[in-house]
N, C-alpha and C. Protein backbone atom coordinates (compact mmCIF):
# COMPACT_ATOMS: atom_id res chain seq x y z
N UNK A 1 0.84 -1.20 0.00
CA UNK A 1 0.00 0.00 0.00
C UNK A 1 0.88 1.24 0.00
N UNK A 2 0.37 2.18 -1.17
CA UNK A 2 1.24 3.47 -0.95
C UNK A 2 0.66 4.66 0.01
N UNK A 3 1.67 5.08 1.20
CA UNK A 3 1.43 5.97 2.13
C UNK A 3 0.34 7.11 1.78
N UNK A 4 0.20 7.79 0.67
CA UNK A 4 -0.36 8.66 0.51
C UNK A 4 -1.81 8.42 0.11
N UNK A 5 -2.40 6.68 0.34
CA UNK A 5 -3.71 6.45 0.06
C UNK A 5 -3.79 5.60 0.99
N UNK A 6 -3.65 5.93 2.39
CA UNK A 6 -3.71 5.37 3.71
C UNK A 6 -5.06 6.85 4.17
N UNK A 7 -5.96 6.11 4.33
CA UNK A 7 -7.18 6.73 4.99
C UNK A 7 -7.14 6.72 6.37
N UNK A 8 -7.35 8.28 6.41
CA UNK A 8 -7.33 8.04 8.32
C UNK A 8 -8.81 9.38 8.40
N UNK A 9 -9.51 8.94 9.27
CA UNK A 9 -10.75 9.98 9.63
C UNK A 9 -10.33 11.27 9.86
N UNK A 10 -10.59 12.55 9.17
CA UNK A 10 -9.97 13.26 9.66
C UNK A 10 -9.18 13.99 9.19
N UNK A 11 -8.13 13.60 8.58
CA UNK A 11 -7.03 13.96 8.57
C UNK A 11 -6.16 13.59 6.96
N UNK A 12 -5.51 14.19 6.83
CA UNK A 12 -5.22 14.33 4.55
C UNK A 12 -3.57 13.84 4.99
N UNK A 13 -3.02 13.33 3.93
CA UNK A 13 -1.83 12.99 3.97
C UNK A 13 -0.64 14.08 3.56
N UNK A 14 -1.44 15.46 3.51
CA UNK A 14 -0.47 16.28 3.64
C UNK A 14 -0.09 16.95 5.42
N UNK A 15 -1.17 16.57 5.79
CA UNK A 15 -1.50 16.98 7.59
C UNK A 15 -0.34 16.35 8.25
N UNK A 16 -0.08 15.26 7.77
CA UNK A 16 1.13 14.41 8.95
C UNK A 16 2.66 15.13 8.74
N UNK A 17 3.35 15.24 9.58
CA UNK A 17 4.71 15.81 9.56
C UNK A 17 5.66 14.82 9.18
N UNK A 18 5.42 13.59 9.78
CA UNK A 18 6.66 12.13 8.94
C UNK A 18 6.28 11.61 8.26
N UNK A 19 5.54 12.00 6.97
CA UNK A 19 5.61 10.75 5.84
C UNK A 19 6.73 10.23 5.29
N UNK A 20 8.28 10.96 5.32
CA UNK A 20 9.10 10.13 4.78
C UNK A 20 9.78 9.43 5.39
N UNK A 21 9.32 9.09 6.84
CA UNK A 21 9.33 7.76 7.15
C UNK A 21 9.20 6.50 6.58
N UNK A 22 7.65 6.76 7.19
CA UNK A 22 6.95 5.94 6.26
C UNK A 22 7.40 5.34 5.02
N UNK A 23 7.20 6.19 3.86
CA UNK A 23 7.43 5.97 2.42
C UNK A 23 8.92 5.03 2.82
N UNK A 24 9.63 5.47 3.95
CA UNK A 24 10.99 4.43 3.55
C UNK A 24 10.64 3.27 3.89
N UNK A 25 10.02 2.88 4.98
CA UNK A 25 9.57 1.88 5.42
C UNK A 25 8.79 0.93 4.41
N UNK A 26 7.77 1.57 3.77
CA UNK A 26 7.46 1.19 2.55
C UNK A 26 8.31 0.72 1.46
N UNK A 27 9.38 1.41 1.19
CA UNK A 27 10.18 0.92 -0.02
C UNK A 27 11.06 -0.35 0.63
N UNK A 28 11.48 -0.47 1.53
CA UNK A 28 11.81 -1.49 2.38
C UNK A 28 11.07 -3.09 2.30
N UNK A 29 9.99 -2.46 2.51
CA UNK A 29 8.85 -3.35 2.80
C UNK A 29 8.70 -4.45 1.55
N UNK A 30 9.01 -3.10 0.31
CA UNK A 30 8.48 -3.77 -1.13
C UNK A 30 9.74 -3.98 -1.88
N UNK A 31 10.63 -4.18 -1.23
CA UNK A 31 12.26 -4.03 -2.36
C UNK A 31 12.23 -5.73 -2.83
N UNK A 32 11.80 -6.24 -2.53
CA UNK A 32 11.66 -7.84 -3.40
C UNK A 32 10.51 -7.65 -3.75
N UNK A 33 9.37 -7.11 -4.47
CA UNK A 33 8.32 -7.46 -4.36
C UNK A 33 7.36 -7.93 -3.73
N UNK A 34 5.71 -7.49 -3.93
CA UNK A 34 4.81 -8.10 -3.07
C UNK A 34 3.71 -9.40 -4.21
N UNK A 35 3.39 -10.19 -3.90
CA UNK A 35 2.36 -11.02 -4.45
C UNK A 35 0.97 -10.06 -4.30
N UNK A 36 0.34 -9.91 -5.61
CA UNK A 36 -0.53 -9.10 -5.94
C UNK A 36 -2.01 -9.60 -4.38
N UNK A 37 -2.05 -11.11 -4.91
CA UNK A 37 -2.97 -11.53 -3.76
C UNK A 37 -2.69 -11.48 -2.20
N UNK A 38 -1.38 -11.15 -2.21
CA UNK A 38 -1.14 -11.75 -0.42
C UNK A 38 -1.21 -10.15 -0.56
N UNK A 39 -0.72 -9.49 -1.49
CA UNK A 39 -0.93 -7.88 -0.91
C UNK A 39 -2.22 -7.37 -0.39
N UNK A 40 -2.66 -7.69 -1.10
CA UNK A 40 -4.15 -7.29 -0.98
C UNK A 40 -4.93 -7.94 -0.14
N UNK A 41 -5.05 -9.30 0.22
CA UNK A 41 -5.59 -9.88 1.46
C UNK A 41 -4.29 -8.80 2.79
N UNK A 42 -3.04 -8.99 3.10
CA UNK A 42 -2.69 -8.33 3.96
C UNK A 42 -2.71 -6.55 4.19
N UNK A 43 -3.41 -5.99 2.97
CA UNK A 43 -4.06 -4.68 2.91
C UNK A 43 -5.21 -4.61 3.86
N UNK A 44 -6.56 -5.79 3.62
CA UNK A 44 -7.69 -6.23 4.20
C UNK A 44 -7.09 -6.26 5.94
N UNK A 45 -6.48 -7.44 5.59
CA UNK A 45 -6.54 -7.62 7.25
C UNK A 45 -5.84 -6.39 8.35
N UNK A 46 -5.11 -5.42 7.43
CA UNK A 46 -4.17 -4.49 8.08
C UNK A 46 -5.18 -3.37 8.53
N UNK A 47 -5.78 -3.25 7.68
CA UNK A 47 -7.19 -2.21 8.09
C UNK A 47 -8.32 -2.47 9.31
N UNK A 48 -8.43 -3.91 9.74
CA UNK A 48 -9.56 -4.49 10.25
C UNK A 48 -8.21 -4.21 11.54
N UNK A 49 -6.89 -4.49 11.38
CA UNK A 49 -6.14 -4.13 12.68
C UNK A 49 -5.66 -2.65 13.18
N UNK A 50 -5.69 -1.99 12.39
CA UNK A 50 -5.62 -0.74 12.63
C UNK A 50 -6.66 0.10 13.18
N UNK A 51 -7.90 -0.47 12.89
CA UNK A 51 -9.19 -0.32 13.66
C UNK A 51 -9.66 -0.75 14.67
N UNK A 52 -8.53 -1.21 15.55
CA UNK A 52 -8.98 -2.00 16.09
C UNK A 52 -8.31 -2.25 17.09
N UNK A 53 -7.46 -1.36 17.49
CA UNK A 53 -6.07 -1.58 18.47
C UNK A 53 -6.68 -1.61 20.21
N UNK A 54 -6.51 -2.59 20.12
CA UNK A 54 -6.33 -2.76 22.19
C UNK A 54 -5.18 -1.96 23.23
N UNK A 55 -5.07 -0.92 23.81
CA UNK A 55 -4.07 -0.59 24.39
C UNK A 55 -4.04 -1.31 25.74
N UNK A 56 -2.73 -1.22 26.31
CA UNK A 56 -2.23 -1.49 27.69
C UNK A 56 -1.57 0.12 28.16
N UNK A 57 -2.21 0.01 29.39
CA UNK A 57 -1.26 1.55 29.87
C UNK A 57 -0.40 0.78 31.07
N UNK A 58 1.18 1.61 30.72
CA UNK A 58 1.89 1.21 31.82
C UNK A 58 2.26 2.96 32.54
N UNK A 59 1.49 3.43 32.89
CA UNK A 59 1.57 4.96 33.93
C UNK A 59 2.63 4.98 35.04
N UNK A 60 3.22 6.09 35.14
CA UNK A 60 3.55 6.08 36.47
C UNK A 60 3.26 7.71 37.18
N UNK A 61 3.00 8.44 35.59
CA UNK A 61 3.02 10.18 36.50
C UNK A 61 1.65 10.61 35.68
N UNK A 62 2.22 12.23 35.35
CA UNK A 62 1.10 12.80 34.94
C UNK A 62 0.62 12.46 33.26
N UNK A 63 1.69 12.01 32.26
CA UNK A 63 1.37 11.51 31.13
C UNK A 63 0.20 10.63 30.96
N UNK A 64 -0.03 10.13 32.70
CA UNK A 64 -1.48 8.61 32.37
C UNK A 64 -2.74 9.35 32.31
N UNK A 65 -2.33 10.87 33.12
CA UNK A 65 -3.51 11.48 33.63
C UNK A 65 -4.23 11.74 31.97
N UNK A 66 -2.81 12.60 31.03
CA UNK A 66 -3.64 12.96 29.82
C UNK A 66 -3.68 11.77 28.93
N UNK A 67 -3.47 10.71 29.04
CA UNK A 67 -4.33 9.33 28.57
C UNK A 67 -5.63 9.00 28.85
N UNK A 68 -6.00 9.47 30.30
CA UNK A 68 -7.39 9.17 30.40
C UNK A 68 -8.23 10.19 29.33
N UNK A 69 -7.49 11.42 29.73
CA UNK A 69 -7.96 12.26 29.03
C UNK A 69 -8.66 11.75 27.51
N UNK A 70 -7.79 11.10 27.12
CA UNK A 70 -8.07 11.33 25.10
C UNK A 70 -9.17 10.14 25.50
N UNK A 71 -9.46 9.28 26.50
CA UNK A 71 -10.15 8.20 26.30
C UNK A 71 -11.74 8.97 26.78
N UNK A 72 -11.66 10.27 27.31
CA UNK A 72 -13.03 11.36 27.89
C UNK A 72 -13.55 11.47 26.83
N UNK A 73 -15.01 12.30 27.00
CA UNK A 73 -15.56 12.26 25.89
C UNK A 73 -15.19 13.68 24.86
N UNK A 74 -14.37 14.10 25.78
CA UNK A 74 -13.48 15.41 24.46
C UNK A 74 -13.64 15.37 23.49
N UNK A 75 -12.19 14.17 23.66
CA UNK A 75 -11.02 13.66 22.45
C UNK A 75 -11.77 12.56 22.23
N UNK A 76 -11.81 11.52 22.95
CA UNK A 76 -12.84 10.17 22.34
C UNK A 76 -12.15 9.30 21.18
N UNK A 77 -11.41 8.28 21.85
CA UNK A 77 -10.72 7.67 21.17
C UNK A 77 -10.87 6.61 20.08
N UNK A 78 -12.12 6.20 20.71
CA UNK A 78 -13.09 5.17 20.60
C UNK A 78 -13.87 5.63 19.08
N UNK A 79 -13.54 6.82 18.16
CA UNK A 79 -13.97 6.95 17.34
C UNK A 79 -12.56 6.54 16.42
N UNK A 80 -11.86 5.78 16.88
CA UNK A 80 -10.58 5.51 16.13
C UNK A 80 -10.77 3.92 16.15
N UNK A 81 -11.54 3.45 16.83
CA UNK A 81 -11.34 2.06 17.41
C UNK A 81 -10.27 1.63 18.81
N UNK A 82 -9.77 2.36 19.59
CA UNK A 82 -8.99 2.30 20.33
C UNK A 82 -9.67 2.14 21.98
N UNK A 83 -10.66 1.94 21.83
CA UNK A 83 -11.81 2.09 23.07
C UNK A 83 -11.32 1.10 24.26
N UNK A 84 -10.80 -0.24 23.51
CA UNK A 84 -11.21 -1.50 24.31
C UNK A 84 -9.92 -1.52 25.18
N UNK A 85 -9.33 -0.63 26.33
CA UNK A 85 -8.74 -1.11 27.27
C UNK A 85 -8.15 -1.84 27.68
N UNK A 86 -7.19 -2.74 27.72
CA UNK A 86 -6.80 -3.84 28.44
C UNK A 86 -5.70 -3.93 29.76
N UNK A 87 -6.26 -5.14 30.88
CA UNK A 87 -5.63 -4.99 32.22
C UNK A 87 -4.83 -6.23 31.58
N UNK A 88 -4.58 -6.43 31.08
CA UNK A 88 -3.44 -7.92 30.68
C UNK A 88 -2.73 -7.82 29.46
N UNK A 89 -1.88 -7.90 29.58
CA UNK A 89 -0.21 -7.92 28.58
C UNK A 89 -1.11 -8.67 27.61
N UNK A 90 -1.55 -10.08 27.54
CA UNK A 90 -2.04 -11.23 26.51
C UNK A 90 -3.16 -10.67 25.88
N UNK A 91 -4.10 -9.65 26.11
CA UNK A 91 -4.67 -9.13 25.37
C UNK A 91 -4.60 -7.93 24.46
N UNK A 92 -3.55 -7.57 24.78
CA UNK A 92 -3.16 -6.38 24.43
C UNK A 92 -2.39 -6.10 23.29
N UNK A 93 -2.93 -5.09 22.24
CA UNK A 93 -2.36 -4.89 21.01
C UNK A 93 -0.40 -4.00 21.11
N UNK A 94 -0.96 -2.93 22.07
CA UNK A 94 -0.09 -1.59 21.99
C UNK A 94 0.39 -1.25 23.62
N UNK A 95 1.39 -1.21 23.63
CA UNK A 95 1.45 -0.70 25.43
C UNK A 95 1.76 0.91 25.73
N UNK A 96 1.25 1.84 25.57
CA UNK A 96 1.56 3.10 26.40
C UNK A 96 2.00 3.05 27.19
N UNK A 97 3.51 3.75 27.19
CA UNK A 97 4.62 3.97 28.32
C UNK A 97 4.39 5.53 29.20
N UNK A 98 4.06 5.91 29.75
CA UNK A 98 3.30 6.95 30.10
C UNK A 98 4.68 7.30 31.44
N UNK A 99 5.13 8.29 31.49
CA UNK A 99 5.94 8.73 33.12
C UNK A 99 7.69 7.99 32.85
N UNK A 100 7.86 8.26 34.12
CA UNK A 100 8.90 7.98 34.29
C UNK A 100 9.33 6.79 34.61
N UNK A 101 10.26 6.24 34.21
CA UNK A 101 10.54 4.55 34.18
C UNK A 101 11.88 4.41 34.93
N UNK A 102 11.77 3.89 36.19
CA UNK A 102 13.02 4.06 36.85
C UNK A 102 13.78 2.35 37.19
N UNK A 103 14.88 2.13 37.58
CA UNK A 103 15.85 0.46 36.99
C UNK A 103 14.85 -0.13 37.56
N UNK A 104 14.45 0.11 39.14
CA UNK A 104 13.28 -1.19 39.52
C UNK A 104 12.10 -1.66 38.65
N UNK A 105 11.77 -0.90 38.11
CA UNK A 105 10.95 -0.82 37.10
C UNK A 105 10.78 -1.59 36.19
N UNK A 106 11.57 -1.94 35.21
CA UNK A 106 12.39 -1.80 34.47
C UNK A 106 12.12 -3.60 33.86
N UNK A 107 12.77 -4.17 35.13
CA UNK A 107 12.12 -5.69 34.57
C UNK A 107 10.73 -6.08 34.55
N UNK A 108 9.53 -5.09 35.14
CA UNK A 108 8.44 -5.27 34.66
C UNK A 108 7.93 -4.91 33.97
N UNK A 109 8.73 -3.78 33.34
CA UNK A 109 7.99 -3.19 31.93
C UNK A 109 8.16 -4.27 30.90
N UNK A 110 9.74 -4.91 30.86
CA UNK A 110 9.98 -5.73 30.04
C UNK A 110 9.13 -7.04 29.96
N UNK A 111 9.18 -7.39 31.09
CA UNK A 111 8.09 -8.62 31.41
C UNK A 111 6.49 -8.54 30.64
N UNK A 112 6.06 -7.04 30.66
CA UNK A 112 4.65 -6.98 30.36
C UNK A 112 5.12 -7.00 28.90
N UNK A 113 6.27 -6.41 28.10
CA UNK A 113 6.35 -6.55 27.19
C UNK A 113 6.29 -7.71 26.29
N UNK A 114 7.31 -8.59 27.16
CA UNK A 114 7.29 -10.00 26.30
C UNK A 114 5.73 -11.07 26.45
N UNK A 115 4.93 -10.45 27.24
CA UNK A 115 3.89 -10.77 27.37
C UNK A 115 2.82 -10.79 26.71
N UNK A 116 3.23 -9.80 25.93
CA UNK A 116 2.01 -9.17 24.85
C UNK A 116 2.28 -10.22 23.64
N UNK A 117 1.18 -10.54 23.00
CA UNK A 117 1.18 -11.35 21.53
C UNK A 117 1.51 -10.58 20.46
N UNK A 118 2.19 -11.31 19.69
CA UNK A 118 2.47 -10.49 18.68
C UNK A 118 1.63 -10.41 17.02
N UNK A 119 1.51 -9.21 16.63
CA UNK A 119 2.39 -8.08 16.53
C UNK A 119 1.75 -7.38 17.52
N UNK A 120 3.09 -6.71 17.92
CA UNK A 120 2.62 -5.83 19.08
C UNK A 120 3.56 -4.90 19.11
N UNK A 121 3.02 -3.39 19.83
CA UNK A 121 3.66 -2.44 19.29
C UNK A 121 3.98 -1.51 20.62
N UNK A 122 4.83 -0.31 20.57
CA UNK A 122 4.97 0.49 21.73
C UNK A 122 4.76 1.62 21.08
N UNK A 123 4.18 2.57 22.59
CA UNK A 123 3.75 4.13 22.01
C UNK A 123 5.01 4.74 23.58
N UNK A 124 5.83 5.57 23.37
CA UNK A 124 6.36 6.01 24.13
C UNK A 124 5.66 7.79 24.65
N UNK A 125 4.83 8.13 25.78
CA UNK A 125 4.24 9.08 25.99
C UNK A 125 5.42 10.26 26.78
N UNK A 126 5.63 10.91 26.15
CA UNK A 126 6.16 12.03 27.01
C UNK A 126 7.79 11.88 27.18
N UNK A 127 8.31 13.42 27.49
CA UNK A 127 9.67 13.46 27.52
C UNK A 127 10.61 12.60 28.51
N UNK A 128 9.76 12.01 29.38
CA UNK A 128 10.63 11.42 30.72
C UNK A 128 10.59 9.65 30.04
N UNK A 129 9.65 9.38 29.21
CA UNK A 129 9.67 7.89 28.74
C UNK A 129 10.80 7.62 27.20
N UNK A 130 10.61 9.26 26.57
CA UNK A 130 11.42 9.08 25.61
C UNK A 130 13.00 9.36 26.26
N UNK A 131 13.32 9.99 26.96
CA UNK A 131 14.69 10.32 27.38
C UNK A 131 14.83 10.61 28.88
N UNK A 132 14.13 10.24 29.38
CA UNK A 132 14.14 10.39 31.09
C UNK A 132 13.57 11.49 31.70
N UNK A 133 13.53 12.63 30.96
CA UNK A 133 12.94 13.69 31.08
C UNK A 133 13.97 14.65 31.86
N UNK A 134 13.05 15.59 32.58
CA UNK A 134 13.85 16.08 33.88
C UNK A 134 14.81 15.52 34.59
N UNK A 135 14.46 14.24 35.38
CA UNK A 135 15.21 13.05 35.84
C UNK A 135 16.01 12.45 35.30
N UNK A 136 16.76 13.03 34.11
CA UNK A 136 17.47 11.93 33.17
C UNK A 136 18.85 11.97 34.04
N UNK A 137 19.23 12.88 34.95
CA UNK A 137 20.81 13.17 35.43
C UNK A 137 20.64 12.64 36.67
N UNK A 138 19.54 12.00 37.13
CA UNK A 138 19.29 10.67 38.24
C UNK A 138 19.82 9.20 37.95
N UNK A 139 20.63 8.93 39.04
CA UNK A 139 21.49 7.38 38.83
C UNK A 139 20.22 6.23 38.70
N UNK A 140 19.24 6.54 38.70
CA UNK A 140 17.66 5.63 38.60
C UNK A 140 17.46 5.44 37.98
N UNK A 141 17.44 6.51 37.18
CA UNK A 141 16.40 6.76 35.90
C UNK A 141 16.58 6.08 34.84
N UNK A 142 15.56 5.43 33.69
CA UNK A 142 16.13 4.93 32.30
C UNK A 142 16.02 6.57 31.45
N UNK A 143 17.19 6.00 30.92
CA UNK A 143 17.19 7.35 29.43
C UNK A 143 16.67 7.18 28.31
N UNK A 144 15.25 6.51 28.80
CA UNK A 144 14.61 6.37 27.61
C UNK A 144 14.20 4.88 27.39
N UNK A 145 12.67 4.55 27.45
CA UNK A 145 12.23 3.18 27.26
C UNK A 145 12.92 2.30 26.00
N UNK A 146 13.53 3.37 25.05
CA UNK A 146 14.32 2.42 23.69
C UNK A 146 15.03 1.50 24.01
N UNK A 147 15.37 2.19 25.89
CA UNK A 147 16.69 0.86 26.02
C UNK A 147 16.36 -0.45 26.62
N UNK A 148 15.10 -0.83 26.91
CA UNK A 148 14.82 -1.90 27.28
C UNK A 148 14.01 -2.81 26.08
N UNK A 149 12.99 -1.35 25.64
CA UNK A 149 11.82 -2.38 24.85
C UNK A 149 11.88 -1.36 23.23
N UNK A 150 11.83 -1.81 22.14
CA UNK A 150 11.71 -1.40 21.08
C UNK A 150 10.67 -0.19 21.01
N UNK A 151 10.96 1.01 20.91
CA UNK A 151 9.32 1.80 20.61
C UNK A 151 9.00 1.99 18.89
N UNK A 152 7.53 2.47 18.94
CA UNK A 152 6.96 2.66 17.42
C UNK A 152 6.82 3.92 17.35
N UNK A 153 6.25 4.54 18.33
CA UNK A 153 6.43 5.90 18.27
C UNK A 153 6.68 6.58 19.27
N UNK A 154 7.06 7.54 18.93
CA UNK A 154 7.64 8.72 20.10
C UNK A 154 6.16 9.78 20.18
N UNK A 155 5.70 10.06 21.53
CA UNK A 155 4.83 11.14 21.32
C UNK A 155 5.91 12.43 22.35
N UNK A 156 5.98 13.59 22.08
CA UNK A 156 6.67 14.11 23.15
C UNK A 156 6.04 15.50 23.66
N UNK A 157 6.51 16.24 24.78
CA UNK A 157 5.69 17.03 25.67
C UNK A 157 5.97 16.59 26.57
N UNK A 158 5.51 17.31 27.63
CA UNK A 158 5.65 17.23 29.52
C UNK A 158 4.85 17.98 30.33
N UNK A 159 3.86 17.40 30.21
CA UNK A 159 3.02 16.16 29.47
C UNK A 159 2.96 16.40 28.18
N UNK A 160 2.52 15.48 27.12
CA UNK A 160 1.58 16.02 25.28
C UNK A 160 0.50 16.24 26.12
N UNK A 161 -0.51 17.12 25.14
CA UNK A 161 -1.43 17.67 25.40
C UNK A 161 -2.50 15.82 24.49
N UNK A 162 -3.87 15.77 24.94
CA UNK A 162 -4.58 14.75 24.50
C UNK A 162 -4.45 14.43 22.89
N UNK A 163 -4.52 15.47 22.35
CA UNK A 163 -4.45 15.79 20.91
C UNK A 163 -3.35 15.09 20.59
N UNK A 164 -1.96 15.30 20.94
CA UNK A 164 -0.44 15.38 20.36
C UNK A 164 -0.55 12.92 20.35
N UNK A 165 -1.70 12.70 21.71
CA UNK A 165 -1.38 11.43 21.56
C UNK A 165 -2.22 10.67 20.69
N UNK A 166 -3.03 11.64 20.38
CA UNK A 166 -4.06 11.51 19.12
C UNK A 166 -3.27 11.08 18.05
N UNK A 167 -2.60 12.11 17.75
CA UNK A 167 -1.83 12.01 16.66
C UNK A 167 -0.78 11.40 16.49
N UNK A 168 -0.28 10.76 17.66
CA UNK A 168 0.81 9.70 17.76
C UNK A 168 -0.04 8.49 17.44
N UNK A 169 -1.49 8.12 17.82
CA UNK A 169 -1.99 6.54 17.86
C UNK A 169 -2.46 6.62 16.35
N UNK A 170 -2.42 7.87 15.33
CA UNK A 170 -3.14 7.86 13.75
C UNK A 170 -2.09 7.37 13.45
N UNK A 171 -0.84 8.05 13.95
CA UNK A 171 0.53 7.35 12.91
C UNK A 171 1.02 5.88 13.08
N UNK A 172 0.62 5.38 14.46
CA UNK A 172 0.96 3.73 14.51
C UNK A 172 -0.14 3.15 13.77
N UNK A 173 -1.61 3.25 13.26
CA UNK A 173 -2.35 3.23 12.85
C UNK A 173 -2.06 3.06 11.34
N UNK A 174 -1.35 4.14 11.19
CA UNK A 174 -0.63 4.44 9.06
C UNK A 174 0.59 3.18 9.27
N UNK A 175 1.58 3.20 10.26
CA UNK A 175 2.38 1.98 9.97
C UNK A 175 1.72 0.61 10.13
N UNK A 176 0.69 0.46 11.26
CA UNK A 176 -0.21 -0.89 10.77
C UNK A 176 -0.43 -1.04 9.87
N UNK A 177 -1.57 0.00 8.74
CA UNK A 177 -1.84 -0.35 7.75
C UNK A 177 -0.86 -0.84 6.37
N UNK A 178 0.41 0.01 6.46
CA UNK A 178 1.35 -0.79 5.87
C UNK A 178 2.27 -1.56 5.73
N UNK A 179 2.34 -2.25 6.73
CA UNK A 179 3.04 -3.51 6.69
C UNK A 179 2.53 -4.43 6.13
N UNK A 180 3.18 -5.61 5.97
CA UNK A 180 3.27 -6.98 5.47
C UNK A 180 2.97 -7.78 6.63
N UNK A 181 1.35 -8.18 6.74
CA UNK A 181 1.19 -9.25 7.85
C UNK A 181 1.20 -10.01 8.14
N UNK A 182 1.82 -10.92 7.02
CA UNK A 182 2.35 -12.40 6.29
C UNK A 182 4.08 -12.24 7.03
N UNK A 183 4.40 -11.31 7.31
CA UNK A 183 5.66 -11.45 7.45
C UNK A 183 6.34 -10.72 8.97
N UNK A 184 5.41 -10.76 9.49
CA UNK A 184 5.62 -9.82 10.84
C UNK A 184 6.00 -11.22 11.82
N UNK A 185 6.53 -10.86 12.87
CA UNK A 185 7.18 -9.80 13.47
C UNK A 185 8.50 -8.99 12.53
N UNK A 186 8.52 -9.97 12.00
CA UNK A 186 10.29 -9.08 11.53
C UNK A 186 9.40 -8.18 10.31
N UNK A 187 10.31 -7.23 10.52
CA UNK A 187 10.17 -5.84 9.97
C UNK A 187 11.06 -5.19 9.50
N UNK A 188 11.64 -4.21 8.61
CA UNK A 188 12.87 -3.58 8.34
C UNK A 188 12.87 -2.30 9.72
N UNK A 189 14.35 -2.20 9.59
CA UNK A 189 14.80 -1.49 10.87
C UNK A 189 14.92 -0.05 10.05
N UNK A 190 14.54 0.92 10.15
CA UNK A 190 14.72 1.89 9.11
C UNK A 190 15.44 3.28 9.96
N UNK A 191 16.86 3.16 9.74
CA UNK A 191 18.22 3.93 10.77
C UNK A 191 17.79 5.76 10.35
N UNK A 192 17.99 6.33 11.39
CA UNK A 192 17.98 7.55 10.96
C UNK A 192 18.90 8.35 10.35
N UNK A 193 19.26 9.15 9.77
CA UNK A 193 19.60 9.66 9.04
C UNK A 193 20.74 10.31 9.78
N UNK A 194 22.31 10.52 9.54
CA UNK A 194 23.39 10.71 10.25
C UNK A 194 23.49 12.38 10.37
N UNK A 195 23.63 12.94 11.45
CA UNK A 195 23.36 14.45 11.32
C UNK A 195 25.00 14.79 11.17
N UNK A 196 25.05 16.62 10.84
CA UNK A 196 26.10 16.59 10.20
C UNK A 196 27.88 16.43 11.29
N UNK A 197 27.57 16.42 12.62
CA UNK A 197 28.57 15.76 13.51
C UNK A 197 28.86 14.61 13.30
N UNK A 198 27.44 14.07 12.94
CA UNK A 198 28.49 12.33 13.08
C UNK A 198 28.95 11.91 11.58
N UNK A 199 28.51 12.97 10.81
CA UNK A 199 29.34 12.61 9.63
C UNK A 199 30.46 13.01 9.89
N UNK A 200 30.74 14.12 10.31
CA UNK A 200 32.40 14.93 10.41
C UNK A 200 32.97 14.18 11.28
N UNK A 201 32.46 13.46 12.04
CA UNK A 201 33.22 12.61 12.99
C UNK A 201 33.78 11.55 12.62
N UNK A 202 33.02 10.61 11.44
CA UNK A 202 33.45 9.55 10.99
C UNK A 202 33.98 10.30 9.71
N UNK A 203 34.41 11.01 9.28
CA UNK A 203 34.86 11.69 8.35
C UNK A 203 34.42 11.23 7.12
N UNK A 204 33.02 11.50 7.04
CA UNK A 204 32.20 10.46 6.07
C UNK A 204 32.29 12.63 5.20
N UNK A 205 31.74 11.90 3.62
CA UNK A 205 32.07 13.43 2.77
C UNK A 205 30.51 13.46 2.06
């Protein structure tokens, strides 16, 4: 499926800020080719999952507070398909990392992680889950959930406002819909792009 005919309620594919993500992920996806039929049955089923996502919240501060939030009848998540809650790792599509994640911690986040069925995905909420936050210069603290459990997306703020995680659960939503579900878990790893220090560093030209 090409990124720019990924339907989301709402919202136009010029609205999102990372499509060329995406699109790489995509070319990745398709660099051997796809089978016309398995494409298209795993188009089907990618849509019925993207509609359909079960979250797990793992909270510890104020990031859970504006999670309840988007689930109020504000924001209303539940017009995304994201309604159905879950208190158990085994049911659970997506885990929201919400607060601060400190070493004790640490083997139960992982634990709930390997718990979850797969495919299964991470949403990292807020500056203290993506990089420790404030607390990052605490001997406690993780610098960031990347280092235990894989994330899908980064939402960031301190707190995001309900909206900002809105728009983080449309974009795991656009990478559901394009993957290959015949071929998951494994996925292409798609590296970011070397900024211009670490080129001068490796004395790359």
């Amino acid at each position: 499926m090409e990124v720019n005919k990924i339907r989301i309620p709402n919202m136009k594919y010029e609205d999102f800020n990372d499509n060329e993500y995406l699109e790489k992920y995509v070319e990745e996806l398709q660099e051997n080719g796809v089978n016309v039929i398995l494409g298209k049955l795993s188009d089907f089923i990618n849509w019925g999952r993207s509609n359909s996502v079960w979250p797990l919240t793992f909270a510890t501060s104020c990031c859970g507070i504006e999670f309840m939030c988007v689930a109020a009848a504000r924001t209303d998540f539940a017009r995304f398909g994201w309604e159905v809650t879950r208190n158990s790792p085994r049911q659970a599509d997506v885990i929201f990392v919400c607060g601060t994640i400190v070493h004790k911690m640490a083997p139960v986040l992982t634990r709930l992680y390997e718990q979850m069925a797969e495919p299964k995905y991470v949403i990292a909420v807020g500056s203290c889950a993506i990089g420790g936050g404030p607390f990052k210069s605490s001997y406690h603290v993780l610098k960031g959930v990347n280092e235990i459990i894989p994330v899908d997306v980064y939402i960031p703020g301190c707190p995001p406002r309900p909206d900002a995680i809105l728009y983080g659960m449309m974009q795991l939503a656009r990478k559901i819909k394009v993957q290959d579900f015949f071929k998951l878990p494994e996925q292409p790893q798609i590296s970011e792009p070397k900024t211009e220090d670490e080129t001068d560093e490796h004395g790359d030209h």
